[in-house]
C-alpha atoms as a PDB file:
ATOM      1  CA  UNK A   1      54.756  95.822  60.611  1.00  0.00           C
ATOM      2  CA  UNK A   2      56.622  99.076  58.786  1.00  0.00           C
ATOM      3  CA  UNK A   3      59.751  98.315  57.687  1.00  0.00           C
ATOM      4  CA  UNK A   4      62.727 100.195  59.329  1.00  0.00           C
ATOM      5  CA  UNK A   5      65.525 101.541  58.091  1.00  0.00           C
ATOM      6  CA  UNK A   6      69.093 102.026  59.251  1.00  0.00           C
ATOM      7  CA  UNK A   7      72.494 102.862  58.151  1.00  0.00           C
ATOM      8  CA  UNK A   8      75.730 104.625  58.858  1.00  0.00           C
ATOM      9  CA  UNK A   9      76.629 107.908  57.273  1.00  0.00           C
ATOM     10  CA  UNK A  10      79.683 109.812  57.024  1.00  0.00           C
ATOM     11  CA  UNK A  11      79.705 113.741  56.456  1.00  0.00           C
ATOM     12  CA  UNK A  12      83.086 114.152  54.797  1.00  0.00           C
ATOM     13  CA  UNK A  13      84.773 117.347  53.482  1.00  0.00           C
ATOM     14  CA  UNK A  14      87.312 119.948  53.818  1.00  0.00           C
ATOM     15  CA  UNK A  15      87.845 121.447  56.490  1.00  0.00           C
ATOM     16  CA  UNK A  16      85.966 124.104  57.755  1.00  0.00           C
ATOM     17  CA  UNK A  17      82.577 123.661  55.907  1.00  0.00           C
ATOM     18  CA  UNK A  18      80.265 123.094  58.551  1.00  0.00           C
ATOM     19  CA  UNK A  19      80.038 119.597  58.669  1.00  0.00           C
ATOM     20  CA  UNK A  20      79.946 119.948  62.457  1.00  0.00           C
ATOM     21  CA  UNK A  21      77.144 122.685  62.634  1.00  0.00           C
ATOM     22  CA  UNK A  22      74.895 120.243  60.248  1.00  0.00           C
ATOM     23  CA  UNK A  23      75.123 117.384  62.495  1.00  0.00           C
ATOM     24  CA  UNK A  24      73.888 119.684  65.216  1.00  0.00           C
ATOM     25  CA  UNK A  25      71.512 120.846  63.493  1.00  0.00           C
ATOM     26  CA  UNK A  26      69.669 117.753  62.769  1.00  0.00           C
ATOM     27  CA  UNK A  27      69.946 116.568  66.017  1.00  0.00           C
ATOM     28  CA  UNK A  28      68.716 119.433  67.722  1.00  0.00           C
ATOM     29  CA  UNK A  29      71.113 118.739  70.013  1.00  0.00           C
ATOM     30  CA  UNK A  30      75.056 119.947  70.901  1.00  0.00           C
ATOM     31  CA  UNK A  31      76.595 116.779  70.560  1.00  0.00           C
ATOM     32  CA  UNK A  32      79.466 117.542  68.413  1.00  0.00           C
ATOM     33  CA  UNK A  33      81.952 120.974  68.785  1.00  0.00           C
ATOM     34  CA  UNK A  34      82.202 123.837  66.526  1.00  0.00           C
ATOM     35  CA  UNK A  35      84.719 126.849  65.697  1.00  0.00           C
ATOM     36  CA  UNK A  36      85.417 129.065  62.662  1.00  0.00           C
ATOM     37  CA  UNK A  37      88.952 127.455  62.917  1.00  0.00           C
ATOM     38  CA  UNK A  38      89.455 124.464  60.703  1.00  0.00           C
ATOM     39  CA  UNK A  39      90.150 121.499  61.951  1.00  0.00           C
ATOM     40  CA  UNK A  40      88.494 121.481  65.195  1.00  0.00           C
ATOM     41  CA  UNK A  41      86.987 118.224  65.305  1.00  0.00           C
ATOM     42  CA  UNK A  42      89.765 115.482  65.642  1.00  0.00           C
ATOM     43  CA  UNK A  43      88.098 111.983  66.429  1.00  0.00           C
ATOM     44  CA  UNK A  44      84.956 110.319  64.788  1.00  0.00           C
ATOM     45  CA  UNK A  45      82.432 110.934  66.469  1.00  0.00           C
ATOM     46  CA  UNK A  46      78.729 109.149  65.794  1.00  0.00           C
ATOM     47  CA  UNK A  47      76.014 110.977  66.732  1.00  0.00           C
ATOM     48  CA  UNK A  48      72.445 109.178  66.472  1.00  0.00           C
ATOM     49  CA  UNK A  49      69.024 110.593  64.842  1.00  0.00           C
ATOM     50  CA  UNK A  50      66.342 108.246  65.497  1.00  0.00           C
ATOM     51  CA  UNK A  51      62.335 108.657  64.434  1.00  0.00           C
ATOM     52  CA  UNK A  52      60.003 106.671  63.526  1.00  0.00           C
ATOM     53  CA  UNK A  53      60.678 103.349  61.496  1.00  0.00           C
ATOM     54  CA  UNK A  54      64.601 104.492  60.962  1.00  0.00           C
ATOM     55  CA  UNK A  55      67.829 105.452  62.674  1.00  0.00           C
ATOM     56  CA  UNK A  56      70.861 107.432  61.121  1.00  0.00           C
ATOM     57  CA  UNK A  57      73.777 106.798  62.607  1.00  0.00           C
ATOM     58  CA  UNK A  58      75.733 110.249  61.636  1.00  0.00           C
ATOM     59  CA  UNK A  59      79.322 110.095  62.085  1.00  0.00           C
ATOM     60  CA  UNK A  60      81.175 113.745  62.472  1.00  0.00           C
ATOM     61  CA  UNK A  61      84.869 113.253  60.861  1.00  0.00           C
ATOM     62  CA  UNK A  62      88.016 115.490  60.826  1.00  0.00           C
ATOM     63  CA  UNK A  63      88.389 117.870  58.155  1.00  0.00           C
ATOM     64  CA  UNK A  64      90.162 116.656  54.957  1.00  0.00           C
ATOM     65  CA  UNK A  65      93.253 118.528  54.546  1.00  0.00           C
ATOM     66  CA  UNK A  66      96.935 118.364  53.818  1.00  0.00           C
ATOM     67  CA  UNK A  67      98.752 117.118  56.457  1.00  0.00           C
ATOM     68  CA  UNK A  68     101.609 119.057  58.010  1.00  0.00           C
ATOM     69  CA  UNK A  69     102.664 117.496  61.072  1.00  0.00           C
ATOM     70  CA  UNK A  70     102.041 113.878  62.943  1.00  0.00           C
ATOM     71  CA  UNK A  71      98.796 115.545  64.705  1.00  0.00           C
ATOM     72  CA  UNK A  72      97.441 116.441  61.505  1.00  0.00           C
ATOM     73  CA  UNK A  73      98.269 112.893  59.796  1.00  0.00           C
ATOM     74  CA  UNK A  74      96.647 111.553  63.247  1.00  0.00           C
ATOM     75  CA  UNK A  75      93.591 113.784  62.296  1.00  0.00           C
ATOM     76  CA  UNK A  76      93.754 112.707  58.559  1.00  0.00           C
ATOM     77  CA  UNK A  77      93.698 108.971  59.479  1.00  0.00           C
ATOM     78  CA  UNK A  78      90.627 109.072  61.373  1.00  0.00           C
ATOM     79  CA  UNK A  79      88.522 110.561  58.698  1.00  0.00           C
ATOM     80  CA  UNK A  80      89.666 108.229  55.895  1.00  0.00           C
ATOM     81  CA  UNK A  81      89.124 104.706  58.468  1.00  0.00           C
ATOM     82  CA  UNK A  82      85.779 106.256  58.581  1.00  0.00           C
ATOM     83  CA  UNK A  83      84.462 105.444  55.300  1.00  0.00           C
ATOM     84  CA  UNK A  84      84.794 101.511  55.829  1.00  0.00           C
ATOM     85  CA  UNK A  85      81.801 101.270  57.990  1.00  0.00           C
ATOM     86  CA  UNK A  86      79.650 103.770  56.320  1.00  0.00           C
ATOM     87  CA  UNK A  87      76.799 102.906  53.814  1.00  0.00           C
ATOM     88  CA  UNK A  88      76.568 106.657  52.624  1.00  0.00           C
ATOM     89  CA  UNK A  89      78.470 109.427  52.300  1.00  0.00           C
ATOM     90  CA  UNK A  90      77.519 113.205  52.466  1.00  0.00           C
ATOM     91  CA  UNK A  91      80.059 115.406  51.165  1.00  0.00           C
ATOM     92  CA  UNK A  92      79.665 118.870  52.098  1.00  0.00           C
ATOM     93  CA  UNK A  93      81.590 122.089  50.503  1.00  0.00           C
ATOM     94  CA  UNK A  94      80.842 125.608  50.255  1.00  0.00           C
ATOM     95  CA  UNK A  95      79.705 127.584  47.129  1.00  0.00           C
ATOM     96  CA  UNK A  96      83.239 127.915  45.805  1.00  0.00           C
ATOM     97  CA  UNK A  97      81.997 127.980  42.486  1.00  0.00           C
ATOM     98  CA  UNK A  98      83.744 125.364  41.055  1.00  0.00           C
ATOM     99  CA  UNK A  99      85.991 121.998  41.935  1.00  0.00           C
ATOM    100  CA  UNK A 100      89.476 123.162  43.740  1.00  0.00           C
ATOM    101  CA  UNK A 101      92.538 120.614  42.869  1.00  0.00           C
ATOM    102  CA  UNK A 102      92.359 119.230  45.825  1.00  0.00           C
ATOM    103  CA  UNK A 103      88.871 118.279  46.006  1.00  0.00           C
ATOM    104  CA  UNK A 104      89.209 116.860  43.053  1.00  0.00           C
ATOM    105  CA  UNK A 105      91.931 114.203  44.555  1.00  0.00           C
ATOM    106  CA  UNK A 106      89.656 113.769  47.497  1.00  0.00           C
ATOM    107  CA  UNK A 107      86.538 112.794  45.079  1.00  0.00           C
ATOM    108  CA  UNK A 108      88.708 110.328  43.384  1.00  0.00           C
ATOM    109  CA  UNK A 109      89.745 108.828  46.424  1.00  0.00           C
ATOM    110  CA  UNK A 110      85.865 108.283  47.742  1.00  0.00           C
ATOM    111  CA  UNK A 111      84.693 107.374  44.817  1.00  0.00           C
ATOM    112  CA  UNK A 112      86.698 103.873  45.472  1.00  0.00           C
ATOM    113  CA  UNK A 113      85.120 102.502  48.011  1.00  0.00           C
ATOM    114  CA  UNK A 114      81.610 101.985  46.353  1.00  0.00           C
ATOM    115  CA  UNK A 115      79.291 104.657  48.585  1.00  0.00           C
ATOM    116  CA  UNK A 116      76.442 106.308  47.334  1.00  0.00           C
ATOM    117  CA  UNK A 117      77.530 109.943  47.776  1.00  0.00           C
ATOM    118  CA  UNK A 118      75.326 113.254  48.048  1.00  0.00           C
ATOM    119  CA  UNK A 119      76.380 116.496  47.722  1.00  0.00           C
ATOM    120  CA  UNK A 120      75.409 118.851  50.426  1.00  0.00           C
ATOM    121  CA  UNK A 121      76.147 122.458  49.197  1.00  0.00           C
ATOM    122  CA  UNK A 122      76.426 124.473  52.422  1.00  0.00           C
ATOM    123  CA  UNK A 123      76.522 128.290  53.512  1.00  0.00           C
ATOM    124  CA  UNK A 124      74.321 129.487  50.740  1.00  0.00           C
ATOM    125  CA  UNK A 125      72.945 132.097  53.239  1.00  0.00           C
ATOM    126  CA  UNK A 126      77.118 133.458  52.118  1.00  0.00           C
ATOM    127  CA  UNK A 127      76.650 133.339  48.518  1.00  0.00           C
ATOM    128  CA  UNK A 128      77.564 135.985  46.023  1.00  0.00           C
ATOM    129  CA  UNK A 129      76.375 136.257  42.549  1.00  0.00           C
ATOM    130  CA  UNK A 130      76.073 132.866  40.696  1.00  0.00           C
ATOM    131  CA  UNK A 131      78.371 131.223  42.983  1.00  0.00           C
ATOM    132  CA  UNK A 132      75.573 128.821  44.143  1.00  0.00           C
ATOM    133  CA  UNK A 133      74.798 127.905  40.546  1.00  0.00           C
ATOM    134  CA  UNK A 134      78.211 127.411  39.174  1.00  0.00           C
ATOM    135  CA  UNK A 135      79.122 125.449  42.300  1.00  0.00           C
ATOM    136  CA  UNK A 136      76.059 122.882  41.497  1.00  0.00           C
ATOM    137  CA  UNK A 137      77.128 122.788  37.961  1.00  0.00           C
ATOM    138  CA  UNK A 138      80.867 121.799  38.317  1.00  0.00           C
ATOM    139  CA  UNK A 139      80.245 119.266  40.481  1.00  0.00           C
ATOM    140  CA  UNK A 140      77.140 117.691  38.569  1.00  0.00           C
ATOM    141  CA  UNK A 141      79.547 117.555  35.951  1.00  0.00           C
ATOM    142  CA  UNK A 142      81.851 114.894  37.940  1.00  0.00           C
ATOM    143  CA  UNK A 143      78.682 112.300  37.982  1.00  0.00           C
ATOM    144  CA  UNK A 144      79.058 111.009  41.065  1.00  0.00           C
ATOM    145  CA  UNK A 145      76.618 112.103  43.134  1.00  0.00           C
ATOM    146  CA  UNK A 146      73.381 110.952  43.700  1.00  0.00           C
ATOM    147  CA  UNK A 147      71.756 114.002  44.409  1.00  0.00           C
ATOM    148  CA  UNK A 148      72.668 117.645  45.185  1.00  0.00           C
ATOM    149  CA  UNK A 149      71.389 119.555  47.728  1.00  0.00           C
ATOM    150  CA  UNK A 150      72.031 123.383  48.168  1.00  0.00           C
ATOM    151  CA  UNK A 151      71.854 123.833  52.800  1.00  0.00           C
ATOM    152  CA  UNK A 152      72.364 126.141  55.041  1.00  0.00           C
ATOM    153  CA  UNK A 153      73.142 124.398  58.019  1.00  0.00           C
ATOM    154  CA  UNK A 154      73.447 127.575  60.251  1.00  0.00           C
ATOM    155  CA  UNK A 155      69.723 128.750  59.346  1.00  0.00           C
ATOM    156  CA  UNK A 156      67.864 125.776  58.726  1.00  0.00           C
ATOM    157  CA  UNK A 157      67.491 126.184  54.780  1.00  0.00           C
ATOM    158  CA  UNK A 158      66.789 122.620  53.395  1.00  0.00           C
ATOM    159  CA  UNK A 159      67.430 120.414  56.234  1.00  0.00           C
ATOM    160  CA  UNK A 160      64.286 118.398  55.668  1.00  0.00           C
ATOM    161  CA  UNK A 161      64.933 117.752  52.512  1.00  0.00           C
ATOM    162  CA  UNK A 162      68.969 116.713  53.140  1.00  0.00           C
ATOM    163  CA  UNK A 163      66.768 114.143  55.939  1.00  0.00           C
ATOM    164  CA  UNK A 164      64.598 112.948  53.702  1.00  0.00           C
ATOM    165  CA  UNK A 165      67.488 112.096  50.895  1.00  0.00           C
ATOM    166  CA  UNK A 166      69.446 109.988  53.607  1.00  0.00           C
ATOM    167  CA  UNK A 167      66.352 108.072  54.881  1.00  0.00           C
ATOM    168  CA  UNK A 168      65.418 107.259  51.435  1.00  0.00           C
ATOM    169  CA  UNK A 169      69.452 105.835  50.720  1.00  0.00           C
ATOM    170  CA  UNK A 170      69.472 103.568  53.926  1.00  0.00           C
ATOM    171  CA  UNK A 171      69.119  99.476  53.563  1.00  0.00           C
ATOM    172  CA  UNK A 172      66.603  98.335  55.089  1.00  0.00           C
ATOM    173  CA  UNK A 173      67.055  96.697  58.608  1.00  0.00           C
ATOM    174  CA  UNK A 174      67.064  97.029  62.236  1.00  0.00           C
ATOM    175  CA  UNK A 175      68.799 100.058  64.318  1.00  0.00           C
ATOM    176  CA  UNK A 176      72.156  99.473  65.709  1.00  0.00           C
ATOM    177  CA  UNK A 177      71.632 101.265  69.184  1.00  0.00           C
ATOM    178  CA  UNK A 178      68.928 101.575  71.532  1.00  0.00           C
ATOM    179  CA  UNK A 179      66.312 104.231  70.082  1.00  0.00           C
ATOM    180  CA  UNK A 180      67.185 106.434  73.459  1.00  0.00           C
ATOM    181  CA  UNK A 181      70.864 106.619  72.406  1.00  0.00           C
ATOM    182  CA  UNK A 182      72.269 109.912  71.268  1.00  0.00           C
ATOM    183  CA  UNK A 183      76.229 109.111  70.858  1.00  0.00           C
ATOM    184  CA  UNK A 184      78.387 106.227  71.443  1.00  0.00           C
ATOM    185  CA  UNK A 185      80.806 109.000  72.946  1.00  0.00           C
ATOM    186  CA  UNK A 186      81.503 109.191  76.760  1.00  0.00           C
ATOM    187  CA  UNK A 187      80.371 111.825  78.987  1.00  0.00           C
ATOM    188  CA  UNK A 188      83.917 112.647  79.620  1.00  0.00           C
ATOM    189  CA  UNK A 189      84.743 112.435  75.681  1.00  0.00           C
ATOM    190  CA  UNK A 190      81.793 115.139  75.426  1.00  0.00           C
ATOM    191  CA  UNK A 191      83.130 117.455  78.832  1.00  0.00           C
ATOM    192  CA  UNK A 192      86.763 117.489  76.986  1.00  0.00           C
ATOM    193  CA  UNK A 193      85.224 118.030  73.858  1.00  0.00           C
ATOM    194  CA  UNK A 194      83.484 121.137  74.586  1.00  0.00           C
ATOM    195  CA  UNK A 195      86.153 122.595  76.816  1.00  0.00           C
ATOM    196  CA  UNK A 196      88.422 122.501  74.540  1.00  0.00           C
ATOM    197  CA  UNK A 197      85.948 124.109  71.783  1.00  0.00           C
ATOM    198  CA  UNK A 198      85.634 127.039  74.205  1.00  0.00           C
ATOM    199  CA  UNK A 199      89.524 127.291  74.031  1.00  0.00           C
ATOM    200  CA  UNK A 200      89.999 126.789  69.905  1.00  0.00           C
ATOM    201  CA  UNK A 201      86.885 130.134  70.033  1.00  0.00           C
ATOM    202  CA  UNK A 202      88.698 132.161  72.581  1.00  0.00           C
ATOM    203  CA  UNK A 203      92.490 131.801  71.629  1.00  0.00           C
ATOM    204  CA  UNK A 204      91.477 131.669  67.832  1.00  0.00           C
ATOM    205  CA  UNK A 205      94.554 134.126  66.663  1.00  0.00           C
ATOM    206  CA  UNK A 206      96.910 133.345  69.422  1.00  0.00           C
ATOM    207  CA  UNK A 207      97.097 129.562  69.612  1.00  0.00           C
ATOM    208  CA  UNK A 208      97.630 126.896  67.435  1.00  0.00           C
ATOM    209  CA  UNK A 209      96.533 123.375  67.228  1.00  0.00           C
ATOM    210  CA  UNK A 210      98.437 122.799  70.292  1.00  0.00           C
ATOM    211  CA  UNK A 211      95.999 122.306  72.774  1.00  0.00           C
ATOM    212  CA  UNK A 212      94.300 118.673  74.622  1.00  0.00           C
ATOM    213  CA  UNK A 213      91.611 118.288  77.412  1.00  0.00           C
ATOM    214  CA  UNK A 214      91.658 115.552  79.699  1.00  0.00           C
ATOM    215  CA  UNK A 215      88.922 114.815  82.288  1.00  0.00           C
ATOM    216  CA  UNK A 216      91.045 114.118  85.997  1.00  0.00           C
ATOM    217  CA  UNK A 217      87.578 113.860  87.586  1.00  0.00           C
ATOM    218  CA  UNK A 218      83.688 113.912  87.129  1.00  0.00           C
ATOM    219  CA  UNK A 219      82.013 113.443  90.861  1.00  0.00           C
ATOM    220  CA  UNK A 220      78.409 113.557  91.796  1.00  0.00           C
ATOM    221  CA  UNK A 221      77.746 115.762  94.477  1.00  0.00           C
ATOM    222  CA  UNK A 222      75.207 114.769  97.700  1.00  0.00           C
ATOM    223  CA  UNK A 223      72.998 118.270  96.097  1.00  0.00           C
ATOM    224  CA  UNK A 224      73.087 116.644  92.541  1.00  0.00           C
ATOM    225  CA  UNK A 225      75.479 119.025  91.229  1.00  0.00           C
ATOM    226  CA  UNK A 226      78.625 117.334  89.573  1.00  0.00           C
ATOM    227  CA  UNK A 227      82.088 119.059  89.857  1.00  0.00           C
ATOM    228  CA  UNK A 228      84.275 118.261  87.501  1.00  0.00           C
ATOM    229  CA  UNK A 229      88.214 118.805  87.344  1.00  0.00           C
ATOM    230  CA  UNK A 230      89.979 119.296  84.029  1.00  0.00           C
ATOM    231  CA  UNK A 231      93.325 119.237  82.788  1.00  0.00           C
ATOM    232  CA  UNK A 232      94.286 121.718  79.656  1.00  0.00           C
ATOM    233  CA  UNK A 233      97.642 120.786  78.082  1.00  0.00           C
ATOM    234  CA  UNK A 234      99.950 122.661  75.696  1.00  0.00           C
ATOM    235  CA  UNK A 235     103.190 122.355  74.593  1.00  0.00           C
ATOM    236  CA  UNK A 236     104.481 125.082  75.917  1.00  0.00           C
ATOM    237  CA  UNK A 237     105.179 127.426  78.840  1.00  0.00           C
ATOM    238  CA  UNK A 238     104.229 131.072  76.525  1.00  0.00           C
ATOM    239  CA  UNK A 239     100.821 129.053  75.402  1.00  0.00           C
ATOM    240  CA  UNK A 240      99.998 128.653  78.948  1.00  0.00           C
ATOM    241  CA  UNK A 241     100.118 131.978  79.865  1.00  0.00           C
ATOM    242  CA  UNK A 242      97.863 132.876  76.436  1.00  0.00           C
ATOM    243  CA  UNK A 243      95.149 130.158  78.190  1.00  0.00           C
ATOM    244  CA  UNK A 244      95.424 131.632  81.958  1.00  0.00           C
ATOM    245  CA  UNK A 245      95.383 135.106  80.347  1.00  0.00           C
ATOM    246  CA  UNK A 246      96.332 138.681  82.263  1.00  0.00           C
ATOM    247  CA  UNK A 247      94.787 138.222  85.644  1.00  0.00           C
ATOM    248  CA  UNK A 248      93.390 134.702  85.278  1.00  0.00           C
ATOM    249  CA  UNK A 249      91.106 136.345  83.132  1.00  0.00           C
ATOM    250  CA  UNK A 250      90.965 134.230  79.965  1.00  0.00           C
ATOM    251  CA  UNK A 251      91.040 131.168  81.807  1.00  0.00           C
ATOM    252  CA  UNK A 252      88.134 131.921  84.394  1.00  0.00           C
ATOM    253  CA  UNK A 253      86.518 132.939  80.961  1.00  0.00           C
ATOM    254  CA  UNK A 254      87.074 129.517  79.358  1.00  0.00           C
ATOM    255  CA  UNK A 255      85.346 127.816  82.409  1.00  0.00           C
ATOM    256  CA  UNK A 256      82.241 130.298  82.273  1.00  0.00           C
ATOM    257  CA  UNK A 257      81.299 129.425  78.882  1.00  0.00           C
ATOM    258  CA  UNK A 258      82.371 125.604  79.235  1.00  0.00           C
ATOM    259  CA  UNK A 259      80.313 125.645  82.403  1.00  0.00           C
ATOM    260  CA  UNK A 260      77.394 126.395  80.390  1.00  0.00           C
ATOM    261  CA  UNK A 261      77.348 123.978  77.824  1.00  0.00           C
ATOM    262  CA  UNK A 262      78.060 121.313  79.802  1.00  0.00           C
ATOM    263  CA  UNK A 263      75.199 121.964  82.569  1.00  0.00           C
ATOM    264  CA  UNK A 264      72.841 121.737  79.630  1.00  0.00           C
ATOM    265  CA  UNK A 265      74.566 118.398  78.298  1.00  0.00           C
ATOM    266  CA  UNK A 266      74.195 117.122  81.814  1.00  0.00           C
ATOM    267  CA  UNK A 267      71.109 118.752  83.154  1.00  0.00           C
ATOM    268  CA  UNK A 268      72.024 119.654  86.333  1.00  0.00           C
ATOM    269  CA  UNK A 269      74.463 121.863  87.981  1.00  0.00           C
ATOM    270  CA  UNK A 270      78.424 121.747  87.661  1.00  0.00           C
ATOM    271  CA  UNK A 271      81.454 123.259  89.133  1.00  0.00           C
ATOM    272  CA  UNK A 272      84.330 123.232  86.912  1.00  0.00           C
ATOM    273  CA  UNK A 273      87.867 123.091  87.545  1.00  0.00           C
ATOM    274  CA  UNK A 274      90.626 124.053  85.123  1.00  0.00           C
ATOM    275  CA  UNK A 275      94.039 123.458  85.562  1.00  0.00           C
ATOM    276  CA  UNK A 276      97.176 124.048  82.485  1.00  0.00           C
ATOM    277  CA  UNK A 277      99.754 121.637  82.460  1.00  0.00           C
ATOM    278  CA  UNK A 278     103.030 121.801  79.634  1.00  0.00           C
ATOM    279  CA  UNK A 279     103.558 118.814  77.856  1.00  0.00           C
ATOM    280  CA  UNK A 280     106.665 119.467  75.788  1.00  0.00           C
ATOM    281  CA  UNK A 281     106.279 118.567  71.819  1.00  0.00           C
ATOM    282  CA  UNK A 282     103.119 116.212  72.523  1.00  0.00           C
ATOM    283  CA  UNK A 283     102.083 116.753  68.992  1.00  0.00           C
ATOM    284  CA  UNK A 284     104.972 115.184  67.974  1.00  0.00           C
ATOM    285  CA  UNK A 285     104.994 112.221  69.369  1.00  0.00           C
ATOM    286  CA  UNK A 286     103.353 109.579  68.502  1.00  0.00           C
ATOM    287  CA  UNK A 287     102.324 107.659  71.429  1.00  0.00           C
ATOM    288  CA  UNK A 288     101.145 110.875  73.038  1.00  0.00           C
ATOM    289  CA  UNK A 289      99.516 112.596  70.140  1.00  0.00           C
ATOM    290  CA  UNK A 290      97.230 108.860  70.944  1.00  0.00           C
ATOM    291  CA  UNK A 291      97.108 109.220  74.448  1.00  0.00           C
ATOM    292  CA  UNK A 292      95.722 113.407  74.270  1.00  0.00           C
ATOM    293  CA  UNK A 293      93.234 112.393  71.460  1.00  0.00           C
ATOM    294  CA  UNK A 294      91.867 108.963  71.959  1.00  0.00           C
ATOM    295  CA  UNK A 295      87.580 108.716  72.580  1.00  0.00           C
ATOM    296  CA  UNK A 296      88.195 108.450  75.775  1.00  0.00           C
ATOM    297  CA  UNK A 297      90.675 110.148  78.019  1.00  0.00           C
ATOM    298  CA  UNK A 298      90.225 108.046  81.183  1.00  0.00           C
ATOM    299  CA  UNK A 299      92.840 108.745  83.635  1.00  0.00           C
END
């Protein structure tokens, strides 16, 4: 009998890189949300690659950034409990051509906790000049990394490869979850999830990190259709209005694309229901800011 393979890895970096879009990417699969505005994703979130003889358990963190409020040190704290459980780590950055300050504080702070760590260079379907090449250099020079690879997770360039790397890093031993398991996320956690991704693309100038989804309500219908009623919250009454929009006309756009995604992440069809609620300074508090965020947003 082949010997399998397993393991848990962790794509860390700044915010904004793409970690997100590689994840999908792999997969094949729209398991984990996406935007141009950083910090979108705000829980772990393990998303599962399985093929023959070995299983990767990818695990989608926040974006590594300075925090500026409680939500953001909320955000911050779930990326860095992340690295306990991991067995490898894939850092991903852009071709900035060289090591920022604060990357440089974030590299010191992995290298701690004893992970083999890859660099994945990303967007190099974006890079100017010798960018690339002078982005490889600086941070071969830190000798920490196992191996560099330049990606672009958008188009596909050296995804294979980036695959092969982490299935040649894994211990070897038997997979964690069943080999037809794609997340260990809810089907509500993944309704919210892209809801609210429709509402970081659509309000991208107007709104800031302001926003939660909570699932009131996922119920089969007799035809096999589900209908589904959603709750939007903000923290206050003007970003309301930005999320109904002139007319109803952002919302009702927010549901149309949201529809979408999640009829093909259920298979079948779905009526969707949005309603806004204001809750006043949520991101502020604490016990809320755990509440609106949590996996799993069971009400």
């Amino acid at each position: 009998m082949e010997s399998f393979s397993s393991g848990f890895v962790g794509v860390i970096g700044q915010t904004n890189v793409g970690k997100s879009t590689f994840i999908n990417a792999i997969l094949g699969k729209k398991l984990v949300i996406t935007s141009p505005k950083p910090q979108t994703t705000r829980n772990r979130i393990r998303c599962i690659y399985n093929s023959k003889n070995v299983q990767i358990v990818f695990v989608d963190t926040p974006g590594l950034h300075r925090p500026h409020n409680k939500l953001s040190r909320h955000i911050l704290r779930q990326a860095y409990r992340t690295l306990r459980e991991l067995d490898l780590i894939l850092y991903m950055v852009e071709p900035w051509s060289g090591l920022s300050a604060y990357d440089t504080l974030l590299l010191d702070r992995l290298t701690g906790h004893d992970k083999p760590i890859i660099l994945l260079v990303n967007k190099i379907d974006r890079a100017k000049g010798n960018a690339l090449e002078e982005t490889l250099l600086a941070y071969a020079r830190t000798d920490i990394f196992a191996e560099l690879i330049p990606i672009s997770a958008q188009e596909g360039t050296n995804l294979n490869e980036a695959l092969h790397t982490v299935i040649g890093c894994l211990p070897k031993r038997m997979a964690y979850f069943p080999v037809d398991m794609i997340t260990d996320q809810s089907e509500r956690f993944l309704v919210s999830e892209l809801i609210r991704e429709k509402i970081v693309q659509l309000t991208f100038k107007e709104l800031p990190y302001s926003t939660a989804v909570r699932i009131k309500e996922i119920e089969q219908q007799s035809a096999g259709s589900v209908h589904i009623r959603a709750e939007i919250c903000v923290v206050r009454k003007s970003q309301k209005g930005i999320i109904i929009g002139k007319h109803g006309a952002m919302i009702k756009e927010i549901g149309t694309r949201a529809r979408r995604d999640i009829e093909t992440l259920l298979g079948t069809k779905v009526f969707l229901d949005l309603i806004v609620r204001v809750r006043k300074d949520w991101t502020k508090d604490e016990h809320e800011i755990e509440i609106l965020t949590r996996e799993e947003m069971i009400v």
